[in-house]
Protein backbone atom coordinates (compact mmCIF):
# COMPACT_ATOMS: atom_id res chain seq x y z
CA UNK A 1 -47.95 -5.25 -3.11
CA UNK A 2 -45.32 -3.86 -1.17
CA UNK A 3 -41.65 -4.05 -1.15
CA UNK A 4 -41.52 -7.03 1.59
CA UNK A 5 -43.98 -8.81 -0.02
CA UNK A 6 -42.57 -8.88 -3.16
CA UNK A 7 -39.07 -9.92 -1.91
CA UNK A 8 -40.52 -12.74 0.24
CA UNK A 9 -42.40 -13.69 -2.87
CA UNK A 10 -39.30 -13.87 -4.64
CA UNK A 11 -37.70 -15.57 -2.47
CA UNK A 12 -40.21 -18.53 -2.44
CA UNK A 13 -40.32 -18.92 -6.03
CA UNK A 14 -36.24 -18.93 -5.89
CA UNK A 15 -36.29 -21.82 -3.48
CA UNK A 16 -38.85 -23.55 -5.84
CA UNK A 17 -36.83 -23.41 -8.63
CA UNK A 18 -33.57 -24.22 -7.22
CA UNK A 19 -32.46 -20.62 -6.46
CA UNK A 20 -31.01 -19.70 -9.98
CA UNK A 21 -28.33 -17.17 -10.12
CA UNK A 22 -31.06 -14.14 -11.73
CA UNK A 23 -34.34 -13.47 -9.85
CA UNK A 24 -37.16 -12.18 -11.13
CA UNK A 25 -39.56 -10.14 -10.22
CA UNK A 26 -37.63 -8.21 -7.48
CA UNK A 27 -38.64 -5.04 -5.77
CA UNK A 28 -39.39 -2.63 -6.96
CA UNK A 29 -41.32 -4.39 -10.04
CA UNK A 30 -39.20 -4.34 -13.25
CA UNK A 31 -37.56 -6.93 -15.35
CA UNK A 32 -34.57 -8.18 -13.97
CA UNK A 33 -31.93 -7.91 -16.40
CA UNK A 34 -30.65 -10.25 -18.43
CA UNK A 35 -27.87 -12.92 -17.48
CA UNK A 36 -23.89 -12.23 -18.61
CA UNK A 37 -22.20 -14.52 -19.79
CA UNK A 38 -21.17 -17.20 -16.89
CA UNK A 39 -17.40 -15.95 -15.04
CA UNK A 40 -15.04 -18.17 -15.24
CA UNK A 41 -13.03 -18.80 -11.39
CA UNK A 42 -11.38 -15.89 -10.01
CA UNK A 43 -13.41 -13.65 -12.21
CA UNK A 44 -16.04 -10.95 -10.96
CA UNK A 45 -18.64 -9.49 -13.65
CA UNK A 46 -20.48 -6.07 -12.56
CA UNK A 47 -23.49 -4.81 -14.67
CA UNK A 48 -25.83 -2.18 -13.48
CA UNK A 49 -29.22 -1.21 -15.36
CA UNK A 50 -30.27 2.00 -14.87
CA UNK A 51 -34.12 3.37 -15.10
CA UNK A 52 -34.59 7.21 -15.16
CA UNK A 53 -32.21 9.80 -14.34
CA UNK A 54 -30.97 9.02 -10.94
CA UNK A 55 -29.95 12.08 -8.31
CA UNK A 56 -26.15 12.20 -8.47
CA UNK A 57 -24.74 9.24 -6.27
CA UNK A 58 -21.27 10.02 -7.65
CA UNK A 59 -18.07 8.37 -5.17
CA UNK A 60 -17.03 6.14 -2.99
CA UNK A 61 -19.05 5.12 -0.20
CA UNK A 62 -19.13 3.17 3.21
CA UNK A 63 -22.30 1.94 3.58
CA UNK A 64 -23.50 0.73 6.76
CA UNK A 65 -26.80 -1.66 7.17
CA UNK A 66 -27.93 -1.78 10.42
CA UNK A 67 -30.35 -4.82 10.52
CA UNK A 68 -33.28 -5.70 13.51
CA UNK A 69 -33.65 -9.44 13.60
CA UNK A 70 -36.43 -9.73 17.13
CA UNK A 71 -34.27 -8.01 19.25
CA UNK A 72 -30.93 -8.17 18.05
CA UNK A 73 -29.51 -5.81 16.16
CA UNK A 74 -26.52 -5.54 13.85
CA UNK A 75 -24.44 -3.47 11.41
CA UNK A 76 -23.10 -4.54 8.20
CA UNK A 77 -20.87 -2.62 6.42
CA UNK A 78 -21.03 -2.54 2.14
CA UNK A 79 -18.51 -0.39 0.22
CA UNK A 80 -20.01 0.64 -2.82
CA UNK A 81 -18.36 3.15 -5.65
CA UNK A 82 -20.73 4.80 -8.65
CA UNK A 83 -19.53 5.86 -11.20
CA UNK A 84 -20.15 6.96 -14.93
CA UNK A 85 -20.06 5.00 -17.67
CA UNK A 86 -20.89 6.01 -21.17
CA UNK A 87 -22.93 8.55 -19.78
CA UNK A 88 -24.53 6.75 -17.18
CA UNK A 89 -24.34 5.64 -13.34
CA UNK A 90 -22.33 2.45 -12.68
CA UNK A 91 -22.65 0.87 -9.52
CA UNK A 92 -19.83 -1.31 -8.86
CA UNK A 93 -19.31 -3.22 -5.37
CA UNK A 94 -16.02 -3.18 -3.43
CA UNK A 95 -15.82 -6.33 -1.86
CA UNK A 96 -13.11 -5.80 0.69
CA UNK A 97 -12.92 -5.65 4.87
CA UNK A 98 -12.97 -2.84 7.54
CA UNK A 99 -9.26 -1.84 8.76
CA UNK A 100 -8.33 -4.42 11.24
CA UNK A 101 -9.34 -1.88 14.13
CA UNK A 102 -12.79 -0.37 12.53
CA UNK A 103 -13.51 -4.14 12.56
CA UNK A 104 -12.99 -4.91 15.82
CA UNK A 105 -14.12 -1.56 16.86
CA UNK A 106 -17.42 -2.49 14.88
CA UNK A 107 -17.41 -6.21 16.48
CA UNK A 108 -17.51 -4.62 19.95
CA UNK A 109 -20.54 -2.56 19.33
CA UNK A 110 -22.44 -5.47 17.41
CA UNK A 111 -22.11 -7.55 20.70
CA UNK A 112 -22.87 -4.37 22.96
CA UNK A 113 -25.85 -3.95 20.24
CA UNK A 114 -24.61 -0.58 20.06
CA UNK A 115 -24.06 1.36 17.11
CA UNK A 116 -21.17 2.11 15.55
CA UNK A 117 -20.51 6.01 14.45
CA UNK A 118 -17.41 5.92 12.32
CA UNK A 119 -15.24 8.97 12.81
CA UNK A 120 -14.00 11.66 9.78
CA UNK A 121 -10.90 10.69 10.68
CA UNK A 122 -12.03 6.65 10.09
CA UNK A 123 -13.71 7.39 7.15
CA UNK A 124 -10.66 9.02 5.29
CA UNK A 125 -8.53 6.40 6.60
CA UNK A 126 -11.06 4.01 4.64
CA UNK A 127 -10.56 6.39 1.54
CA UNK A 128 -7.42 6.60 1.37
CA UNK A 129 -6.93 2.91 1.70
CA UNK A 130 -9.56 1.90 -0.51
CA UNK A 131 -7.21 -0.08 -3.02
CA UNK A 132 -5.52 -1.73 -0.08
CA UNK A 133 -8.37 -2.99 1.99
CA UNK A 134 -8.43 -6.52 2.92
CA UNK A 135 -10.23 -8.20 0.91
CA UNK A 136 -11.71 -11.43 1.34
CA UNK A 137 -12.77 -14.32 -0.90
CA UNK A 138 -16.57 -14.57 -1.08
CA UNK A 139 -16.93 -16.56 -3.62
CA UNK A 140 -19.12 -13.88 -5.66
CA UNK A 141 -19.23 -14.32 -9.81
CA UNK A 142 -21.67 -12.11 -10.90
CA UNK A 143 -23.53 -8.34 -9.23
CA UNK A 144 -26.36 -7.20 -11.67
CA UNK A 145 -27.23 -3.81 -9.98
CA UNK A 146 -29.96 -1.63 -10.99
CA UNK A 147 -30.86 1.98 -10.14
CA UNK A 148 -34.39 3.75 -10.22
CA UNK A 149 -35.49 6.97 -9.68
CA UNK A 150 -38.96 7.58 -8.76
CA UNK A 151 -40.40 8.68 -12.39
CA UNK A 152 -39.59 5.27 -13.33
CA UNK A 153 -41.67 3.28 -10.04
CA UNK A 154 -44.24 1.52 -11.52
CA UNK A 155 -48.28 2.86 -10.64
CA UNK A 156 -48.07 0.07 -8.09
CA UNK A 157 -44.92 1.18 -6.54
CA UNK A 158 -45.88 4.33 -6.55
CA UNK A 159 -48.89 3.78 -4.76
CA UNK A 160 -46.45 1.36 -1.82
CA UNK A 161 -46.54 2.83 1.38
CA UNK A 162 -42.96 1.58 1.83
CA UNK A 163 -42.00 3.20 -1.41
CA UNK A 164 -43.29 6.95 -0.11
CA UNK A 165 -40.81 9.21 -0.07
CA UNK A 166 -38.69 7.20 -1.76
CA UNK A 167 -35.86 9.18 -4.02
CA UNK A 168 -34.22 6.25 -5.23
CA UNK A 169 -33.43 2.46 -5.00
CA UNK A 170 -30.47 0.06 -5.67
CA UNK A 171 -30.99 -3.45 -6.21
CA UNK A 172 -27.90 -5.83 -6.05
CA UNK A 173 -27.94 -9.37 -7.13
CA UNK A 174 -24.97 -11.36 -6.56
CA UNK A 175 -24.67 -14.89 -8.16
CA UNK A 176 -21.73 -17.06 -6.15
CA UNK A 177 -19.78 -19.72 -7.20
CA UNK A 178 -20.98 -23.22 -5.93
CA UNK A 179 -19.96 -24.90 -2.71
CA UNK A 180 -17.79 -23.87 0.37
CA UNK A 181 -21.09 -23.30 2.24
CA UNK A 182 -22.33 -20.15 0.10
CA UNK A 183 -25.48 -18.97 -0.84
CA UNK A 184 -27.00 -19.50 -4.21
CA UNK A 185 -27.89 -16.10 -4.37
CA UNK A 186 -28.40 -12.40 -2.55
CA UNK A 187 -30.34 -9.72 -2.66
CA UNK A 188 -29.59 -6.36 -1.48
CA UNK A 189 -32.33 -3.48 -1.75
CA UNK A 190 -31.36 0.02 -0.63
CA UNK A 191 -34.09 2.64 -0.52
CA UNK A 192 -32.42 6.31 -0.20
CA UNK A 193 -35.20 8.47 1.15
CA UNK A 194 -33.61 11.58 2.90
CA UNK A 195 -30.21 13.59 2.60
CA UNK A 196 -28.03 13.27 5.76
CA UNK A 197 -25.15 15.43 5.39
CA UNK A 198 -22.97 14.63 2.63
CA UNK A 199 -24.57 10.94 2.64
CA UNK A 200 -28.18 9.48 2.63
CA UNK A 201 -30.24 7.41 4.60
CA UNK A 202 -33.11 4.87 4.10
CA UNK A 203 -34.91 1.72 4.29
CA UNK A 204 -33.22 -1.27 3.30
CA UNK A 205 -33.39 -5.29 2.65
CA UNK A 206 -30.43 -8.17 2.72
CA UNK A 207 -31.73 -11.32 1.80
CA UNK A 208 -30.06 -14.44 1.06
CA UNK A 209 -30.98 -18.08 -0.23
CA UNK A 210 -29.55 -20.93 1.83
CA UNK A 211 -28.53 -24.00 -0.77
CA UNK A 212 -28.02 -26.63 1.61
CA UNK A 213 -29.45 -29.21 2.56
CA UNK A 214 -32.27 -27.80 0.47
CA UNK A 215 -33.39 -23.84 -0.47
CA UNK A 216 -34.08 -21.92 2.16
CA UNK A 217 -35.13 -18.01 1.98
CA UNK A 218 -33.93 -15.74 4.83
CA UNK A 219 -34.38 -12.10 4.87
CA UNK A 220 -32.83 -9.25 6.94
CA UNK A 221 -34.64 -5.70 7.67
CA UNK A 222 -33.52 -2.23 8.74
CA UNK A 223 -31.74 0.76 7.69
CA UNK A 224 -29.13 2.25 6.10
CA UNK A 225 -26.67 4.76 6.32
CA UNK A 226 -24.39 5.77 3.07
CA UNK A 227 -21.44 7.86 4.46
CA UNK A 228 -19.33 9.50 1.82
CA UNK A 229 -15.83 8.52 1.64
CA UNK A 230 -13.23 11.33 0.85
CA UNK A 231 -9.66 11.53 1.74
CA UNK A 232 -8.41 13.91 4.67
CA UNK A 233 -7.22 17.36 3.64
CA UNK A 234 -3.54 17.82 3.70
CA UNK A 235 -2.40 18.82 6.84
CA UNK A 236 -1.38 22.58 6.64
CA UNK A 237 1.85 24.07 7.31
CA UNK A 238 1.22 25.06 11.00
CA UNK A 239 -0.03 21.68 11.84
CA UNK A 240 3.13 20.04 10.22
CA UNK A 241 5.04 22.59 12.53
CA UNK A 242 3.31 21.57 15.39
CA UNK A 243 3.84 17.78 14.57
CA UNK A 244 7.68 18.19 14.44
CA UNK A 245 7.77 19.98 18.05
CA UNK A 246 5.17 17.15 18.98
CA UNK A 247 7.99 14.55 20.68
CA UNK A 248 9.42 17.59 23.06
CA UNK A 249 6.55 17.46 25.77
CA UNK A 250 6.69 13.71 26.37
C-alpha cells in the first residue's frame, strides 16, 4: 500500500471516528505513539519518536512545501529546529510567520504561481530573527513527530514505489484546541530523498481534517525544500570601511 493510500485511509477512518487528536496507522506503517497528557490553554507539548539512526538533520530550518492542487500551485513555509535530546533527534516545530516582506514577497509569487527562491541574505535574516518572528496563534496543543530512517521501513514500505529512494521521513501530528474554525487534526509527512546543497529535498504530504459541519478529510501533495538556516558571517573589516564611506556618493 503506498504512502497516499495509507494517508487517505487514515484520513477516512479519522472522519469516522470523529477525528481524534492521535491517528493511527499513518505513513509510513508504525504505531503512532502514544497520547501526552492533554495541554492545558496556552500550552504547546512537542514529542518526537524516533526509529533507527536518522542521517544528521541537526539546525534550524525553513522549510518550504510547495503543493499542486489541479493546477494551482502554492508554497507553504514550516520552520522546523532538530535537535538532541538525551542522545537522540528532537524535532520541535517553530510556529511563527515570514518577516513582514518575505511574506508578502512570498504572497506575490503564490498569486503569480511562481516560486519563491529565498535569498542567503533572507535566509540569515530568518536566522537571526528566529526568536523574534511573528508568531501567530494557531490554536495547536499537541505535535507528536516521528523520524525513520530507512532500516526501520517496514517490508511493505520498503517494497512502496513512493518510498524508493527514500533516506528518511518526518511525520507531524498536531492536535488543536477546539473551535475558532480549526481543524481537529493535521498531518504533515516529509520524505527527504536527495541532498541539495546544505538542505534536502523530497516528496511530501499536508493533510488536514475539517470538523465542521461534520469530518471532512482534505489532503495536499507536492514537494519540499528544507533550506538550512544559519546566521550571516560578520561583516569584515574592509566591508565595515566601505559602509562608513557608503553616504559620500549619494
Amino acid at each position: 500500500m503506498s504512502i497516499r493510500s495509507l494517508l487517505c485511509a487514515m484520513l477516512l477512518v479519522c472522519a469516522a471516528i470523529g477525528a481524534r487528536a492521535q491517528m493511527a496507522p499513518t505513513p509510513p506503517i508504525a504505531q503512532a505513539p502514544a497520547a501526552a497528557a492533554p495541554a492545558t490553554r496556552g500550552e504547546l507539548s512537542q514529542t518526537t519518536t524516533v526509529h533507527g539512526t536518522p542521517v544528521d538533520l541537526s539546525g534550524r530550518w525553513l522549510v518550504l512545501f510547495d503543493m499542486t492542487v489541479t493546477a494551482v500551485h502554492r508554497t507553504m513555509p514550516f520552520f522546523l529546529e532538530i535537535r538532541s535530546k538525551d542522545g537522540k533527534p528532537e524535532v520541535v516545530e517553530h510556529f511563527v510567520n515570514l518577516p513582514p516582506d518575505m511574506a508578502s514577497a512570498l504572497d506575490k509569487h503564490n498569486m503569480a504561481q511562481t516560486r519563491w527562491e529565498p535569498t542567503a541574505a533572507e535566509l540569515g535574516t530568518i536566522a537571526a530573527t528566529w526568536d523574534d518572528l511573528p508568531k501567530p496563534d494557531r490554536g495547536i496543543l499537541q505535535v507528536s513527530s516521528d523520524l525513520w530512517e530507512p532500516s526501520a521501513f517496514t517490508e511493505t514500505e520498503r517494497n512502496d514505489p513512493e518510498m524508493q529512494g527514500a533516506l528518511w521521513v518526518i511525520r507531524e501530528t498536531y492536535a488543536f484546541r477546539g473551535g475558532g474554525q480549526r481543524p481537529s487534526s493535521q498531518i504533515n509527512v516529509f520524505v527527504g530523498t536527495a541532498r541539495a546543497g546544505t538542505g534536502w529535498t523530497g516528496d511530501a504530504v499536508v493533510a488536514q481534517v475539517i470538523a465542521a459541519p461534520f469530518p471532512v478529510p482534505i489532503s495536499l501533495h507536492g514537494t519540499f525544500r528544507m533550506l538550512r538556516l544559519e546566521p550571516a558571517p560578520p561583516r569584515g573589516f574592509l566591508q565595515r570601511v566601505l559602509d562608513a564611506f557608503s553616504g559620500c556618493r549619494r
